[in-house]
C-alpha atoms as a PDB file:
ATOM      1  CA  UNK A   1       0.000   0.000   0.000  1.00  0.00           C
ATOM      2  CA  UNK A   2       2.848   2.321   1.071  1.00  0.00           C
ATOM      3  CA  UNK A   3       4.663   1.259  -1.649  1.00  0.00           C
ATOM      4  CA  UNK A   4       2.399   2.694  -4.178  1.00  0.00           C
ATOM      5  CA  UNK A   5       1.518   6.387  -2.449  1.00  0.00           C
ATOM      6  CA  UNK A   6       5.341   6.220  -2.413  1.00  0.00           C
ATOM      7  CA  UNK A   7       5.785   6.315  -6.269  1.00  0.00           C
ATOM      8  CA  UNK A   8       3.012   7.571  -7.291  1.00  0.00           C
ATOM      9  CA  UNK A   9       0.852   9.842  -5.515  1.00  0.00           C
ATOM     10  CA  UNK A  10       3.264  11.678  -2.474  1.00  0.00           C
ATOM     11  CA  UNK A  11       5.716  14.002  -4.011  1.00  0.00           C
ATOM     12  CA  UNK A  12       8.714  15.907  -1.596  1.00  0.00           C
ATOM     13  CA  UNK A  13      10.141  19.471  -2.360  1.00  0.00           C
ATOM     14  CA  UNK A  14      13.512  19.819  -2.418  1.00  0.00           C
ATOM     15  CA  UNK A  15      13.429  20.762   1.375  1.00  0.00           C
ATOM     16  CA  UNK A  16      11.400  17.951   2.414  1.00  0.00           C
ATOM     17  CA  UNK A  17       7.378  19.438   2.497  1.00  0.00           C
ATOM     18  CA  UNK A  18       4.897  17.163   0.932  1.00  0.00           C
ATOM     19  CA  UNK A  19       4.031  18.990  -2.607  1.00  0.00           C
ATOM     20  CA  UNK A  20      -0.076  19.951  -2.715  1.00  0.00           C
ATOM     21  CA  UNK A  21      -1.890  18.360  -5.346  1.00  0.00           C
ATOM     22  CA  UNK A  22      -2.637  21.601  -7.303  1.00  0.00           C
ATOM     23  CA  UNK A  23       0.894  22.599  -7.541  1.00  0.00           C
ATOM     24  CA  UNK A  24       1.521  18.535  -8.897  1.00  0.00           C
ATOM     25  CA  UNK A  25      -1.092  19.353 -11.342  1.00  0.00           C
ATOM     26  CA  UNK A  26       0.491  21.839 -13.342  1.00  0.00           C
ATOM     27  CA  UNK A  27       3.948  20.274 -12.539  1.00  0.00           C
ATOM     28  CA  UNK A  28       3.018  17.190 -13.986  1.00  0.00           C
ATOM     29  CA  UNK A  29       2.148  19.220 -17.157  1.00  0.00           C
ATOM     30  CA  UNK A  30       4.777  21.366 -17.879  1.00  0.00           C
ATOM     31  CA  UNK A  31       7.511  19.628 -15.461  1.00  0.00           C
ATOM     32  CA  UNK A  32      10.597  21.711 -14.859  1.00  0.00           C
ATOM     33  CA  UNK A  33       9.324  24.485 -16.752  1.00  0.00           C
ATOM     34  CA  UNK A  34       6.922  25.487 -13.784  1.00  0.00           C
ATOM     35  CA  UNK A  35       7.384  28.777 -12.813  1.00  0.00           C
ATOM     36  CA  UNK A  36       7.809  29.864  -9.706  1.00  0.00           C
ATOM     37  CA  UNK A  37       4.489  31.368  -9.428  1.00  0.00           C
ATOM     38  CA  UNK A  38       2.752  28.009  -9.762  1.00  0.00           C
ATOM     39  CA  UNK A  39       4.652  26.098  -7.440  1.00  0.00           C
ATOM     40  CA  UNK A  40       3.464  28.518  -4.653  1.00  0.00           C
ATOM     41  CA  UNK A  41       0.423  27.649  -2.895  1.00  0.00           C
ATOM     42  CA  UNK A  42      -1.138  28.361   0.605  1.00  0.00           C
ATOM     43  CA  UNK A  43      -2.011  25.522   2.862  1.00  0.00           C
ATOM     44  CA  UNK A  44      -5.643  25.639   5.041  1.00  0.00           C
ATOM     45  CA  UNK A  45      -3.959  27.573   8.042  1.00  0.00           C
ATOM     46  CA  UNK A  46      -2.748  30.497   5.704  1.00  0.00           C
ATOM     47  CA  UNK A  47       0.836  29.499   5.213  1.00  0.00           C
ATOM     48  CA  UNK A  48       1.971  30.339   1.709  1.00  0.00           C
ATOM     49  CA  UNK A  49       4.990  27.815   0.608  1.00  0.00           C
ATOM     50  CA  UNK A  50       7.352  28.408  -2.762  1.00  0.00           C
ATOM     51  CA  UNK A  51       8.114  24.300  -3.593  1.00  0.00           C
ATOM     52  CA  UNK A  52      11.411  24.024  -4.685  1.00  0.00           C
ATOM     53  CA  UNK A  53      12.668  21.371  -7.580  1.00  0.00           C
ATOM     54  CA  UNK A  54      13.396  18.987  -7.902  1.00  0.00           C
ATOM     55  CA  UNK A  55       9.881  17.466  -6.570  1.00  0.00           C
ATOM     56  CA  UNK A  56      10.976  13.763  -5.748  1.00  0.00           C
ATOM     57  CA  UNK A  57       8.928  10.179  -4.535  1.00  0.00           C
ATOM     58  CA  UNK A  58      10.077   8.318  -0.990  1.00  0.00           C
ATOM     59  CA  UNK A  59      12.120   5.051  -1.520  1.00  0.00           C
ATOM     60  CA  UNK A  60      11.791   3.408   1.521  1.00  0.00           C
ATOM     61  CA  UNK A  61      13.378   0.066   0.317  1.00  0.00           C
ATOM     62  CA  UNK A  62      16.424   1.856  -0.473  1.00  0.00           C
ATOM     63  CA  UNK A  63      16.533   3.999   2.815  1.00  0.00           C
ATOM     64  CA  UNK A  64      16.141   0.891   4.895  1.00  0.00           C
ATOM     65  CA  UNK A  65      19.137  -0.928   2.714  1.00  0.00           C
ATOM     66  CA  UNK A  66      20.940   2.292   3.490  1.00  0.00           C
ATOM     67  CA  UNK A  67      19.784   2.163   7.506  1.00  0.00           C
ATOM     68  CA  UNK A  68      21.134  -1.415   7.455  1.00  0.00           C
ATOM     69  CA  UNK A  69      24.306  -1.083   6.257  1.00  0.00           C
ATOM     70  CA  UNK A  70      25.424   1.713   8.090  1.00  0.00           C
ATOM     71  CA  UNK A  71      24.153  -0.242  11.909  1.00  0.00           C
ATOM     72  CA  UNK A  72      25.698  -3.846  10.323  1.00  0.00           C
ATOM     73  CA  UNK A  73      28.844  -1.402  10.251  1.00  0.00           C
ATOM     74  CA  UNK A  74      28.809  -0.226  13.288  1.00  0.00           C
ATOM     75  CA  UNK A  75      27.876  -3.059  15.266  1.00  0.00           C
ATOM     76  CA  UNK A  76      30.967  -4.784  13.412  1.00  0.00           C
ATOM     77  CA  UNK A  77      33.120  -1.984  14.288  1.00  0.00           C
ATOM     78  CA  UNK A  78      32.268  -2.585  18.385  1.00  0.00           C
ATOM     79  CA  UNK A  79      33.119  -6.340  18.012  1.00  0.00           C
END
């Protein structure tokens, strides 16, 4: 289930913040050629947000392989 809000549905700014779905609209159309203008958008308690590119999907798989290898490390480094 995760796996497919993950890839296809949640998209991150380049600092992180979960891009709105209007801003993804027009992204989707015109891609990097979105102005700055339409990636701005104000959430429901009045914040107004400029989403930075690239806009980018999770991969958890590959954050957990990540996660792994840098504990297996360590704990082989204490032994």
């Amino acid at each position: 289930m995760l796996y497919g809000y993950d890839r296809n549905v949640y998209f991150y700014d380049a600092n992180g913040r979960l891009v709105p779905n209007e801003v993804l609209k027009v992204w989707r159309q015109k891609q990097d050629a979105i102005s700055e203008d339409e990636r701005t958008a104000t959430n429901a308690s009045g914040n107004t947000y400029t989403y930075e590119l690239p806009f980018r999907t999770l991969d958890r798989e590959a954050d957990m392989r990540q996660a792994y290898a840098h504990f297996e490390k360590l704990l082989k480094d204490e032994a």
